[in-house]
ModelCIF file with pLDDT and N, C-alpha, C, O atoms, coordinates in Angstrom:
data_MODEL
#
_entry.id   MODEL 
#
_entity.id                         1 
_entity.type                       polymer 
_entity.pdbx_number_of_molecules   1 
#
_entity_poly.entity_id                      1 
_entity_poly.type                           'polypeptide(L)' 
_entity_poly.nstd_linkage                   no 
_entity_poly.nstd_monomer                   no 
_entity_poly.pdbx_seq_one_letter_code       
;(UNK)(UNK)(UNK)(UNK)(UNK)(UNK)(UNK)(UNK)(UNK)(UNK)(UNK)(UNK)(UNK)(UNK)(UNK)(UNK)
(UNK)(UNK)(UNK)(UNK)(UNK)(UNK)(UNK)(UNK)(UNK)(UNK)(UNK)(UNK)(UNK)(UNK)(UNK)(UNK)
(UNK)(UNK)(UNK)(UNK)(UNK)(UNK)(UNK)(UNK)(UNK)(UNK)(UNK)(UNK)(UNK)(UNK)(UNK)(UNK)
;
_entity_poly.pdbx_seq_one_letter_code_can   XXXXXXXXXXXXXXXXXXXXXXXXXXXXXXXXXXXXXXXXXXXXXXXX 
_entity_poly.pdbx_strand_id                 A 
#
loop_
_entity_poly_seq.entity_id 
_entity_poly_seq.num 
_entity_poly_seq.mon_id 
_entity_poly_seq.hetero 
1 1  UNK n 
1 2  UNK n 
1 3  UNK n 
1 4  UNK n 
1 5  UNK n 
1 6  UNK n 
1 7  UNK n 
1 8  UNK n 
1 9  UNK n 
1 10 UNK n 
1 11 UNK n 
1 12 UNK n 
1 13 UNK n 
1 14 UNK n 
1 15 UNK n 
1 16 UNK n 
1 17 UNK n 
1 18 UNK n 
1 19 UNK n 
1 20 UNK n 
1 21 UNK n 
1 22 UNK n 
1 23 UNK n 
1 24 UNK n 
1 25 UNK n 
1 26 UNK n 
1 27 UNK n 
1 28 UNK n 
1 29 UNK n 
1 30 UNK n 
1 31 UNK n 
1 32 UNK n 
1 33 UNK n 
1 34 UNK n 
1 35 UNK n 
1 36 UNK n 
1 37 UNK n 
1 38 UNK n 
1 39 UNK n 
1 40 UNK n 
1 41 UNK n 
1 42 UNK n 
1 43 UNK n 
1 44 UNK n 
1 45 UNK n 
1 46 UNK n 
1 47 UNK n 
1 48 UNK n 
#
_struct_asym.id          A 
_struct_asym.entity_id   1 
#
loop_
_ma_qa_metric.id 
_ma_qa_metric.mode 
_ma_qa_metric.name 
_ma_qa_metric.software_group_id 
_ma_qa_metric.type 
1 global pLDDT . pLDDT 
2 local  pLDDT . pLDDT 
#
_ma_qa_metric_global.metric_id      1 
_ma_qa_metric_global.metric_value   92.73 
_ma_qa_metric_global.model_id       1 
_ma_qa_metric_global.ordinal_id     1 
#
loop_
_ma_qa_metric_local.label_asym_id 
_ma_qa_metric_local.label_comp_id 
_ma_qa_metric_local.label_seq_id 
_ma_qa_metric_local.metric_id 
_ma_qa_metric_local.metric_value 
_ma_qa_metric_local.model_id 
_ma_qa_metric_local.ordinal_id 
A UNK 1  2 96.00 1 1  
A UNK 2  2 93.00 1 2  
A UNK 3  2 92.00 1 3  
A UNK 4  2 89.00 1 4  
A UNK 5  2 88.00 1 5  
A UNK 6  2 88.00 1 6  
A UNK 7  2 87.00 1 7  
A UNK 8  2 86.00 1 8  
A UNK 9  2 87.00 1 9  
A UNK 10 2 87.00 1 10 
A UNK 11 2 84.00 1 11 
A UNK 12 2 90.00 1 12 
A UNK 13 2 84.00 1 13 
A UNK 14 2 89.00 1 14 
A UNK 15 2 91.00 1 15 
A UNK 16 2 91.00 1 16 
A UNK 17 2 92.00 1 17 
A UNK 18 2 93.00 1 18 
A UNK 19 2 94.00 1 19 
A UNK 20 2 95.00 1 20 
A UNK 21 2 96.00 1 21 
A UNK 22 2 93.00 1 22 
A UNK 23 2 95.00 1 23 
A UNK 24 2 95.00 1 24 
A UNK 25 2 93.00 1 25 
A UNK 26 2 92.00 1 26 
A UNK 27 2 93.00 1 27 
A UNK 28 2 92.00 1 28 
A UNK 29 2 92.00 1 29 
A UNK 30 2 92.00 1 30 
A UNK 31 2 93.00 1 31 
A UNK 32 2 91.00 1 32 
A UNK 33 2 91.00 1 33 
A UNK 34 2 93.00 1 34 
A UNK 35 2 94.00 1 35 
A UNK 36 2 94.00 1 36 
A UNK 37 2 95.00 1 37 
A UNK 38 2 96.00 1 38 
A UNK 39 2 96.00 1 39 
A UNK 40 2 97.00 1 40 
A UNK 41 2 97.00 1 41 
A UNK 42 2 97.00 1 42 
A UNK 43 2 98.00 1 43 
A UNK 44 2 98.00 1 44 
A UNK 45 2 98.00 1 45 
A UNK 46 2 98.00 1 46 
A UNK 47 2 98.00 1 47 
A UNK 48 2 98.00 1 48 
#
loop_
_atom_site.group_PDB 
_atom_site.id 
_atom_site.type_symbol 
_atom_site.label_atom_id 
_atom_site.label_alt_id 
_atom_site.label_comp_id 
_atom_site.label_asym_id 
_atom_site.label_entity_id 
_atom_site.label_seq_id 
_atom_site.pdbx_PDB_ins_code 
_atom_site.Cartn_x 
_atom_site.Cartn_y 
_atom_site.Cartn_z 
_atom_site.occupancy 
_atom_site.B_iso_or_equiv 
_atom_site.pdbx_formal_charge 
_atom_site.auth_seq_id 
_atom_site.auth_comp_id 
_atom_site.auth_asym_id 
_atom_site.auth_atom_id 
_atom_site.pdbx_PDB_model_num 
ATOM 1   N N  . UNK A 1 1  ? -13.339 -8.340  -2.939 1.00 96.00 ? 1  UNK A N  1 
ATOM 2   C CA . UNK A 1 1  ? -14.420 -7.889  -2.062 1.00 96.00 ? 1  UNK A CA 1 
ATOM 3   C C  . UNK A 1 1  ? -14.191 -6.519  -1.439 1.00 96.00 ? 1  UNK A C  1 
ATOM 4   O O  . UNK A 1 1  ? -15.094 -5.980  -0.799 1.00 96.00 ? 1  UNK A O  1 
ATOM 5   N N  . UNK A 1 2  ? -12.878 -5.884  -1.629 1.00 93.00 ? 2  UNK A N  1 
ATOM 6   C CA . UNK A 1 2  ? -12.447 -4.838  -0.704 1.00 93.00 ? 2  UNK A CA 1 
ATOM 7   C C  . UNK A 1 2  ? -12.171 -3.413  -1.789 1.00 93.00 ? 2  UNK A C  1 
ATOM 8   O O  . UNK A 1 2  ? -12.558 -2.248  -1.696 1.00 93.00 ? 2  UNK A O  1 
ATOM 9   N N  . UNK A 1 3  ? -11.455 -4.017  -2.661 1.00 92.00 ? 3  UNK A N  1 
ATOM 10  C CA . UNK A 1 3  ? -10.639 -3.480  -3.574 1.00 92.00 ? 3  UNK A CA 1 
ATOM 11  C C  . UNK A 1 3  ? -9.385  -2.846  -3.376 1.00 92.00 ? 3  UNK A C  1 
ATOM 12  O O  . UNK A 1 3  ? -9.133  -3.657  -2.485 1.00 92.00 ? 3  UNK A O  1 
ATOM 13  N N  . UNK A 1 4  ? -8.620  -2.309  -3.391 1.00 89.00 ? 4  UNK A N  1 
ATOM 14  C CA . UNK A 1 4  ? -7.009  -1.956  -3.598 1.00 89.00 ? 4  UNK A CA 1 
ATOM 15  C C  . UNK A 1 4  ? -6.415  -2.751  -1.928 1.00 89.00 ? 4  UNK A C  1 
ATOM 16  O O  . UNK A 1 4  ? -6.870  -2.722  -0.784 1.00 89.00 ? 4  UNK A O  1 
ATOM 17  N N  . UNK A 1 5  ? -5.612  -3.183  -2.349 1.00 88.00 ? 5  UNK A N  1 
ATOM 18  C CA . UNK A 1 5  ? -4.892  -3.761  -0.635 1.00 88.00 ? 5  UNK A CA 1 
ATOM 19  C C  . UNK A 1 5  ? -4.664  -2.671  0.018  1.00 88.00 ? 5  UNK A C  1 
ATOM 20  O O  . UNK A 1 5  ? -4.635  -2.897  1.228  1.00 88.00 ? 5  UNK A O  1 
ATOM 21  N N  . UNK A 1 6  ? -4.374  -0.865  -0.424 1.00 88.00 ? 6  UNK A N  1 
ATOM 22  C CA . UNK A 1 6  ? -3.513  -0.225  0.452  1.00 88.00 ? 6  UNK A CA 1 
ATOM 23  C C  . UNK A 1 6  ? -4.003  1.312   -0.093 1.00 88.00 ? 6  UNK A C  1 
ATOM 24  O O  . UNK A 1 6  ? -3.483  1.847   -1.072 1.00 88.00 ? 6  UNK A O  1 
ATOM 25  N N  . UNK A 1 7  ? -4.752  1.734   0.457  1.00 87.00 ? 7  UNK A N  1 
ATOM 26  C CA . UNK A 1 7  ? -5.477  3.251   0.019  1.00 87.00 ? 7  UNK A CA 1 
ATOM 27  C C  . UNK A 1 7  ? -4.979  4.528   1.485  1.00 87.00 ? 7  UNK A C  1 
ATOM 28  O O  . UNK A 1 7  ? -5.217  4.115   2.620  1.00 87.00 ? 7  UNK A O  1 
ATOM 29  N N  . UNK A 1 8  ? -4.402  5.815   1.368  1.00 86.00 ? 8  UNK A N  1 
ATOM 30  C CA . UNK A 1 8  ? -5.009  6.613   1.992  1.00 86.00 ? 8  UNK A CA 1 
ATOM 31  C C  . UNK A 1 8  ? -5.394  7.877   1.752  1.00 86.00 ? 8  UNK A C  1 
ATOM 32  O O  . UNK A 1 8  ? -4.891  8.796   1.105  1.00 86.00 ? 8  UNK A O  1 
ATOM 33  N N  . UNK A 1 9  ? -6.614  7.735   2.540  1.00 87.00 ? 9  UNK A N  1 
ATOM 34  C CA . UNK A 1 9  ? -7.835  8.690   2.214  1.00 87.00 ? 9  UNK A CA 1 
ATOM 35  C C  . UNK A 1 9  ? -8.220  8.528   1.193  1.00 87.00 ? 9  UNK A C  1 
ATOM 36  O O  . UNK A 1 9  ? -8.488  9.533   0.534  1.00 87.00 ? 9  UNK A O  1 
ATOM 37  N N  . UNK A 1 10 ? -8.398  7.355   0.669  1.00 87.00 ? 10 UNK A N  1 
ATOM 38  C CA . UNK A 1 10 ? -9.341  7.034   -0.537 1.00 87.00 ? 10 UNK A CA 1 
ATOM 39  C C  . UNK A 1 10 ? -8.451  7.044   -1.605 1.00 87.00 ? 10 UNK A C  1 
ATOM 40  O O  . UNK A 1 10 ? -9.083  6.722   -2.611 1.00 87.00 ? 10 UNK A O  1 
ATOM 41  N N  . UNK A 1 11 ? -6.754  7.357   -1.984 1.00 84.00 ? 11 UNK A N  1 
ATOM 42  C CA . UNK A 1 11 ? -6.201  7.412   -3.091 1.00 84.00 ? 11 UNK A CA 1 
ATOM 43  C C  . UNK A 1 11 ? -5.017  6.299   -2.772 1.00 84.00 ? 11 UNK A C  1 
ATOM 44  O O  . UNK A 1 11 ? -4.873  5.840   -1.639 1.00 84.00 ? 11 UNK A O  1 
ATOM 45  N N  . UNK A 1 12 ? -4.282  5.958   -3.764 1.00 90.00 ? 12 UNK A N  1 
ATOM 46  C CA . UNK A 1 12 ? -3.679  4.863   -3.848 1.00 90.00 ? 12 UNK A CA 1 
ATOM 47  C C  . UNK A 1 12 ? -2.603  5.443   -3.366 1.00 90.00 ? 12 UNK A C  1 
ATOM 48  O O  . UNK A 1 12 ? -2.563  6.673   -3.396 1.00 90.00 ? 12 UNK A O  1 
ATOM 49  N N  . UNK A 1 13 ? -1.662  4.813   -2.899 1.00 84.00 ? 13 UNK A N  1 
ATOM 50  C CA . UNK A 1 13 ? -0.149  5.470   -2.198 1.00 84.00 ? 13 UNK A CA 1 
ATOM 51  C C  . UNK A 1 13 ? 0.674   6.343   -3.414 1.00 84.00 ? 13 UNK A C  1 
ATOM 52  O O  . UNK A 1 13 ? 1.441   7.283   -3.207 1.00 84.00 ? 13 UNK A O  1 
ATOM 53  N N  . UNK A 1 14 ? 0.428   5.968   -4.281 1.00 89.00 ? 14 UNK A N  1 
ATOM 54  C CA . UNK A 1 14 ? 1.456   6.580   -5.097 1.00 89.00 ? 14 UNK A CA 1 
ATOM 55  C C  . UNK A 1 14 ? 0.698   8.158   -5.518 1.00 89.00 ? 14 UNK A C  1 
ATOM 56  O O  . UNK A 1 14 ? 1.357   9.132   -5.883 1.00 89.00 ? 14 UNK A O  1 
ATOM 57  N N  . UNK A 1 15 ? -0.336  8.148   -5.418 1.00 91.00 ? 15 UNK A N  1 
ATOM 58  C CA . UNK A 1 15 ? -1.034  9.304   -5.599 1.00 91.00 ? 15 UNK A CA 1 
ATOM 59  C C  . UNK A 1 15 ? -1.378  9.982   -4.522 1.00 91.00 ? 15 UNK A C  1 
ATOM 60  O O  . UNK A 1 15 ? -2.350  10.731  -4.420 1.00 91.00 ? 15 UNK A O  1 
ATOM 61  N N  . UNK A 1 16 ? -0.450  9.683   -3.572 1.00 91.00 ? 16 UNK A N  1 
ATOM 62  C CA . UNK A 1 16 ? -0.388  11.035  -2.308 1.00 91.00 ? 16 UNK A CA 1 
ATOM 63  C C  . UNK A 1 16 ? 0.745   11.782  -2.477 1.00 91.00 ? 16 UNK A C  1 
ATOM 64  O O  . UNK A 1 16 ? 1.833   11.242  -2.678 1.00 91.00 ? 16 UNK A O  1 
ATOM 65  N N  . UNK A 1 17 ? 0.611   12.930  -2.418 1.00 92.00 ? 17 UNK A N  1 
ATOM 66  C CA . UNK A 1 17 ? 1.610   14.172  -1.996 1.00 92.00 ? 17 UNK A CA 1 
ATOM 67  C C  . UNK A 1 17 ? 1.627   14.885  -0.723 1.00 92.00 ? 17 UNK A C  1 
ATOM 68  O O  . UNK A 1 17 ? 0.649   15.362  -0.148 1.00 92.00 ? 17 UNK A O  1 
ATOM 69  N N  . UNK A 1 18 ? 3.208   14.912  -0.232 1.00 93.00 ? 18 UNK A N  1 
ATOM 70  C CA . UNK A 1 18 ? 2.697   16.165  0.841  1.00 93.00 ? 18 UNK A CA 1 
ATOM 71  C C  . UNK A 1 18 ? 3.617   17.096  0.607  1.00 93.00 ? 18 UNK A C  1 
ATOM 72  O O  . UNK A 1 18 ? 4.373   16.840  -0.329 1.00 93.00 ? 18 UNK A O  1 
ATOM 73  N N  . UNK A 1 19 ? 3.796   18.174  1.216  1.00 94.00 ? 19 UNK A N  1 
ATOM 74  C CA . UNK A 1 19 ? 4.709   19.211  1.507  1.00 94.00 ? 19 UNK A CA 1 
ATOM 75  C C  . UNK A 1 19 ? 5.554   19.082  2.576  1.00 94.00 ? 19 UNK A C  1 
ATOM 76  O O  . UNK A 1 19 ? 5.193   18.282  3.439  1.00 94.00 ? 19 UNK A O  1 
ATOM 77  N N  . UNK A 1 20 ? 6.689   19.723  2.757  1.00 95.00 ? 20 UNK A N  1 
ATOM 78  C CA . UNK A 1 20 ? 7.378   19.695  3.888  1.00 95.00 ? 20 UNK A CA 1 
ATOM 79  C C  . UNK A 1 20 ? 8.178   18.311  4.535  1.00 95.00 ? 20 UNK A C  1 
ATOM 80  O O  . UNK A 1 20 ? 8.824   17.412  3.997  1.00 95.00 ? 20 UNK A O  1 
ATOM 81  N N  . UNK A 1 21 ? 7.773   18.626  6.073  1.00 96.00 ? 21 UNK A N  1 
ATOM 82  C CA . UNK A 1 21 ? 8.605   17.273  6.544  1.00 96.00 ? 21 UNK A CA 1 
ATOM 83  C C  . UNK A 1 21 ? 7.475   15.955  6.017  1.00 96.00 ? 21 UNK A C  1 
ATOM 84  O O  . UNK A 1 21 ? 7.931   14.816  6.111  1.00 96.00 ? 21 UNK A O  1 
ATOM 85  N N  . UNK A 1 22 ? 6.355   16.077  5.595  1.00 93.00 ? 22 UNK A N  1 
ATOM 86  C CA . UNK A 1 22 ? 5.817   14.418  5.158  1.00 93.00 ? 22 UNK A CA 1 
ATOM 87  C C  . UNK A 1 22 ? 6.582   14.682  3.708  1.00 93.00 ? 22 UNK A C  1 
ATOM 88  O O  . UNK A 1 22 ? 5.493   15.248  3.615  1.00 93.00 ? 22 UNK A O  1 
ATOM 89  N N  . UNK A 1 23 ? 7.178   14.816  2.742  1.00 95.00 ? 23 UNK A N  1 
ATOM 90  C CA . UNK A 1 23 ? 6.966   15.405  1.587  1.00 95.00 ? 23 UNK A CA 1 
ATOM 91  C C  . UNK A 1 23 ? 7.804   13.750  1.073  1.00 95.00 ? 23 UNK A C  1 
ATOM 92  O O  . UNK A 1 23 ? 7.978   13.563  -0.131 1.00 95.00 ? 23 UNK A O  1 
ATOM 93  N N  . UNK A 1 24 ? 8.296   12.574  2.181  1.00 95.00 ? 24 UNK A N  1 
ATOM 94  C CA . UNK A 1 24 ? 8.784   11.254  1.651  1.00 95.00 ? 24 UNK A CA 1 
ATOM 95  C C  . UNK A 1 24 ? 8.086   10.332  2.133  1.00 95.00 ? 24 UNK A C  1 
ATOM 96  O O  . UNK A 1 24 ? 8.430   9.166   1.940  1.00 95.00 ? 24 UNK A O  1 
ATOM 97  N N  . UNK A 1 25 ? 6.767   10.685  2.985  1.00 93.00 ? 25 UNK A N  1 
ATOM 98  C CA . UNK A 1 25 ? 5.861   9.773   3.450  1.00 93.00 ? 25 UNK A CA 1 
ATOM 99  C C  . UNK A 1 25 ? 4.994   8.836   2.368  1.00 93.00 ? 25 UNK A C  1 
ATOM 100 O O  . UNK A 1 25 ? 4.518   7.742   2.672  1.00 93.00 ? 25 UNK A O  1 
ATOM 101 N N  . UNK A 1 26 ? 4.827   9.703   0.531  1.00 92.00 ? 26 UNK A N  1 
ATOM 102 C CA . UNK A 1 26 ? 4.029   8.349   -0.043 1.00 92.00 ? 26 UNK A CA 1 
ATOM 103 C C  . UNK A 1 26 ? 5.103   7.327   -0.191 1.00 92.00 ? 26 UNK A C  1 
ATOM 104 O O  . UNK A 1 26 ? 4.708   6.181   -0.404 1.00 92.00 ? 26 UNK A O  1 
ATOM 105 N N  . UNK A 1 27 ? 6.622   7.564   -0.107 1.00 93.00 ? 27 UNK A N  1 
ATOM 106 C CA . UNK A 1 27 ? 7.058   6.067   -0.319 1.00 93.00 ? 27 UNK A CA 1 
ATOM 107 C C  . UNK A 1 27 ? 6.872   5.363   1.048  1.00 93.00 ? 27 UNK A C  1 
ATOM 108 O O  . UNK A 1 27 ? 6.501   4.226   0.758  1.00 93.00 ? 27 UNK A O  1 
ATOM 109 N N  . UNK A 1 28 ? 6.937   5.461   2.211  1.00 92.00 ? 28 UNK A N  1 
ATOM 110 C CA . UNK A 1 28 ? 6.606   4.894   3.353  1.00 92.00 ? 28 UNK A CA 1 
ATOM 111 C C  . UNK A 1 28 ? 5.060   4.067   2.978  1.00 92.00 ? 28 UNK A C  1 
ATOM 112 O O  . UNK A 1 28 ? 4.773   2.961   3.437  1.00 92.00 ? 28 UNK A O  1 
ATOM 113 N N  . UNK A 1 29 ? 4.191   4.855   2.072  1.00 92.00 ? 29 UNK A N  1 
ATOM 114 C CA . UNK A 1 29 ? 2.769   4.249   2.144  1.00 92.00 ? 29 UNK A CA 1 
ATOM 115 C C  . UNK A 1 29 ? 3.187   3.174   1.126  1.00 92.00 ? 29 UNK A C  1 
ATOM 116 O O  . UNK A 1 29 ? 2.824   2.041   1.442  1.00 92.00 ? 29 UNK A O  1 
ATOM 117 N N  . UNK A 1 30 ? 4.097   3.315   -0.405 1.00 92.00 ? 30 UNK A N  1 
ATOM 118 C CA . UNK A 1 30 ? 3.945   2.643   -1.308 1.00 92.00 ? 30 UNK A CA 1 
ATOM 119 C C  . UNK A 1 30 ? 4.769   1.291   -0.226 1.00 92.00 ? 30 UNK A C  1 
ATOM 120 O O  . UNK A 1 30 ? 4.294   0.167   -0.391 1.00 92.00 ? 30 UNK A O  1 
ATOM 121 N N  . UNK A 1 31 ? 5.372   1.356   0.312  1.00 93.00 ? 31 UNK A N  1 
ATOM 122 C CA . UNK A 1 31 ? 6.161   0.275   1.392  1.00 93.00 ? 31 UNK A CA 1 
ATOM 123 C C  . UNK A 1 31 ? 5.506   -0.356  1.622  1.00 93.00 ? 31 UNK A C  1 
ATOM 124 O O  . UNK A 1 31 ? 5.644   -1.443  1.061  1.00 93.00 ? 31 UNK A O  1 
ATOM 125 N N  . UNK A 1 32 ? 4.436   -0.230  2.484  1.00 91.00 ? 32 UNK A N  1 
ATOM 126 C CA . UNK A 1 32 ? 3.077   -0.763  3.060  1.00 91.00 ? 32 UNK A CA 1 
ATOM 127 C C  . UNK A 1 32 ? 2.301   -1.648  1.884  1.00 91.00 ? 32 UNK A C  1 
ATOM 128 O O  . UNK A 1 32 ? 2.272   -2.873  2.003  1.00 91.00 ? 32 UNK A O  1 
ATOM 129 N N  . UNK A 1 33 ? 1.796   -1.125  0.969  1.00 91.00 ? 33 UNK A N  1 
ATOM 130 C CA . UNK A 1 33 ? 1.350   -1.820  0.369  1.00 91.00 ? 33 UNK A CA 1 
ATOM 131 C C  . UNK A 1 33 ? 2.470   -2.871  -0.568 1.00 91.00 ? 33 UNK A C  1 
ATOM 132 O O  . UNK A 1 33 ? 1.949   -3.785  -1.207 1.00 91.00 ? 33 UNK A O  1 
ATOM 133 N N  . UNK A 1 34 ? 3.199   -2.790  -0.593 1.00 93.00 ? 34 UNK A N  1 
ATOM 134 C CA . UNK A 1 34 ? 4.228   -3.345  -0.947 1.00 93.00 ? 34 UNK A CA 1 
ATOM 135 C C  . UNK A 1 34 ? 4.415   -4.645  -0.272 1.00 93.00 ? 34 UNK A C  1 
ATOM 136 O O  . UNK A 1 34 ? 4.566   -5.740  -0.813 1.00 93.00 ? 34 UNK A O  1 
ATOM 137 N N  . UNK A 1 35 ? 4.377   -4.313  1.229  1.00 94.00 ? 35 UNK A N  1 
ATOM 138 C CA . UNK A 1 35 ? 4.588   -5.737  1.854  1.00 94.00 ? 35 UNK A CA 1 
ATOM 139 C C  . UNK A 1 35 ? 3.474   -6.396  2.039  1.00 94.00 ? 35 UNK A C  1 
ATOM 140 O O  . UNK A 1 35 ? 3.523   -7.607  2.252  1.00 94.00 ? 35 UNK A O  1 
ATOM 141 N N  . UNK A 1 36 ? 2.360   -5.767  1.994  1.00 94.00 ? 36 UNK A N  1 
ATOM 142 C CA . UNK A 1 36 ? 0.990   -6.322  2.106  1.00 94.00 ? 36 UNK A CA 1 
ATOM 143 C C  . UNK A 1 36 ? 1.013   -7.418  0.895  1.00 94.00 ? 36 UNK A C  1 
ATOM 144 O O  . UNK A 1 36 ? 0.749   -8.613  1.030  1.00 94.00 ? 36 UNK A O  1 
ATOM 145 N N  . UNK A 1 37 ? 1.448   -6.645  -0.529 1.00 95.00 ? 37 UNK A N  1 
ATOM 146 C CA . UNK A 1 37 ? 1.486   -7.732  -1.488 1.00 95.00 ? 37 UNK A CA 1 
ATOM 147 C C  . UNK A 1 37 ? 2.005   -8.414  -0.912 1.00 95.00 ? 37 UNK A C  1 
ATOM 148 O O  . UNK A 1 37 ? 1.336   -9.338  -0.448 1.00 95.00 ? 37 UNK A O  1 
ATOM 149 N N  . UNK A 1 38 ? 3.658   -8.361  -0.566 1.00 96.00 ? 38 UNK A N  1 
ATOM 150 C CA . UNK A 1 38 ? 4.797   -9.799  -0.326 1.00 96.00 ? 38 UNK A CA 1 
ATOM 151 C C  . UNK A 1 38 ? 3.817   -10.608 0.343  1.00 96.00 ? 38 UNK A C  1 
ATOM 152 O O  . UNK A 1 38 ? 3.936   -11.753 -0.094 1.00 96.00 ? 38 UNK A O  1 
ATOM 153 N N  . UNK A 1 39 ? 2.857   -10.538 1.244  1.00 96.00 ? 39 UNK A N  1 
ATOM 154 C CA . UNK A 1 39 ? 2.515   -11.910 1.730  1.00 96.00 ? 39 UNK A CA 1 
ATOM 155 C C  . UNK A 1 39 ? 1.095   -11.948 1.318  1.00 96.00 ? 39 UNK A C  1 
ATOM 156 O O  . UNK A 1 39 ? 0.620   -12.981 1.791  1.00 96.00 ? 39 UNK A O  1 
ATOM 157 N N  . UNK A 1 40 ? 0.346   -11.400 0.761  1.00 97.00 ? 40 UNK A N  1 
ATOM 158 C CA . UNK A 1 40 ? -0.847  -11.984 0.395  1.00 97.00 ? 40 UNK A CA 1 
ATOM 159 C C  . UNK A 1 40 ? -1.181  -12.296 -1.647 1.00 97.00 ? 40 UNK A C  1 
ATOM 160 O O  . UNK A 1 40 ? -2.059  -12.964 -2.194 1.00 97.00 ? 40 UNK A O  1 
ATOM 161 N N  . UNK A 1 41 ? -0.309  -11.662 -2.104 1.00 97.00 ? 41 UNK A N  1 
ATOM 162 C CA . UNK A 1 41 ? -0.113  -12.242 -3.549 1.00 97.00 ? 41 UNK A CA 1 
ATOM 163 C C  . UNK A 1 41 ? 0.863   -12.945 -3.295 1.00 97.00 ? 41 UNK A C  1 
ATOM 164 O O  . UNK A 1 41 ? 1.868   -12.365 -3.705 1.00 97.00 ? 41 UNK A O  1 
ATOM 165 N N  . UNK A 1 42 ? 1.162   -14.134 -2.715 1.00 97.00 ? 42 UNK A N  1 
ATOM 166 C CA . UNK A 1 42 ? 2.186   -14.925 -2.710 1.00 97.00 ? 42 UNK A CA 1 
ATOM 167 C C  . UNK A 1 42 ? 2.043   -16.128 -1.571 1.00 97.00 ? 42 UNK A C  1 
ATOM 168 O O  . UNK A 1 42 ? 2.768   -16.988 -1.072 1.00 97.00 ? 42 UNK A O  1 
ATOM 169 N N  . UNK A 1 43 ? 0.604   -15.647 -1.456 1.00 98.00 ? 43 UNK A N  1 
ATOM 170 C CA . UNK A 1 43 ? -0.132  -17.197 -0.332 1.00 98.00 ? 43 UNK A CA 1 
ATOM 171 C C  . UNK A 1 43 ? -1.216  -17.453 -1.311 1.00 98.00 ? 43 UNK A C  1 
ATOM 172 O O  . UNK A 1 43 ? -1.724  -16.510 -1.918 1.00 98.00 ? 43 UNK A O  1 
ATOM 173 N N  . UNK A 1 44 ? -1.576  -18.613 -1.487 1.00 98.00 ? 44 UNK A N  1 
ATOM 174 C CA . UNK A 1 44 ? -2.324  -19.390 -2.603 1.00 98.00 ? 44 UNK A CA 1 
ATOM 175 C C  . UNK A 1 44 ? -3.528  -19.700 -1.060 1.00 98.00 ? 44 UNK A C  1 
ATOM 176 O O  . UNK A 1 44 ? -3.242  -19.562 0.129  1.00 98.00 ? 44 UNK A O  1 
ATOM 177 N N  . UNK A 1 45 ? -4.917  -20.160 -1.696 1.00 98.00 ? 45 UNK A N  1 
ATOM 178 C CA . UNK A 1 45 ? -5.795  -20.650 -0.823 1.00 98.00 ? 45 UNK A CA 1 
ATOM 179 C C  . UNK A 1 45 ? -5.172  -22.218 -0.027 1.00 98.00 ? 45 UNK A C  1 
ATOM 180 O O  . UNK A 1 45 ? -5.145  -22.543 1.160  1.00 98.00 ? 45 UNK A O  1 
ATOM 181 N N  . UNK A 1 46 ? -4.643  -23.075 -1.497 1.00 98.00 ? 46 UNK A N  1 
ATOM 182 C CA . UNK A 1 46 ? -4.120  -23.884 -1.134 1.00 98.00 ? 46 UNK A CA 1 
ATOM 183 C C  . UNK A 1 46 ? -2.782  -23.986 0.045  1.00 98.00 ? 46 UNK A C  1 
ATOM 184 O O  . UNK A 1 46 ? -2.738  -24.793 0.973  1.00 98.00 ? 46 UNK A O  1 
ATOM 185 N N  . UNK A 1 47 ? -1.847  -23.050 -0.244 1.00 98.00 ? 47 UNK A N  1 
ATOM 186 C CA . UNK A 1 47 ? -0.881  -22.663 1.283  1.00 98.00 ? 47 UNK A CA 1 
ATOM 187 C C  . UNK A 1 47 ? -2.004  -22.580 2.604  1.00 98.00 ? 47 UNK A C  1 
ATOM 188 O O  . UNK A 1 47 ? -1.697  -23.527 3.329  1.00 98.00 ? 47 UNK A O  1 
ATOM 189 N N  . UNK A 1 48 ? -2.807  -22.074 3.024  1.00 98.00 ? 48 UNK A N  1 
ATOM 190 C CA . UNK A 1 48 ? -3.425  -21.584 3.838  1.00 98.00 ? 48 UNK A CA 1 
ATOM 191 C C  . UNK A 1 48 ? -4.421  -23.101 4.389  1.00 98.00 ? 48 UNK A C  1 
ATOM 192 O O  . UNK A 1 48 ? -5.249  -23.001 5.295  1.00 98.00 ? 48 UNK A O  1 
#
């Protein structure tokens, strides 16, 4: 209903770049969505 668990500014974490001091911030984003999976691809309707 949403589509991707973990977008910013409209692109997927792994497809952000920055320069400078953010220039290790998309792995911080790919993190995020990362743990978002760990608990929601890994809860069934039935768990819930």
């Amino acid at each position: 209903v949403d589509g991707p668990l973990a977008e910013v500014r409209g692109l997927r974490p792994q497809d952000t770049a920055y320069e400078g001091v953010a220039q290790h911030l998309p792995s911080l984003w790919v993190a995020v969505r990362s743990s978002l999976r760990d608990v929601l691809d890994r809860t069934t309707l039935a768990d819930v």
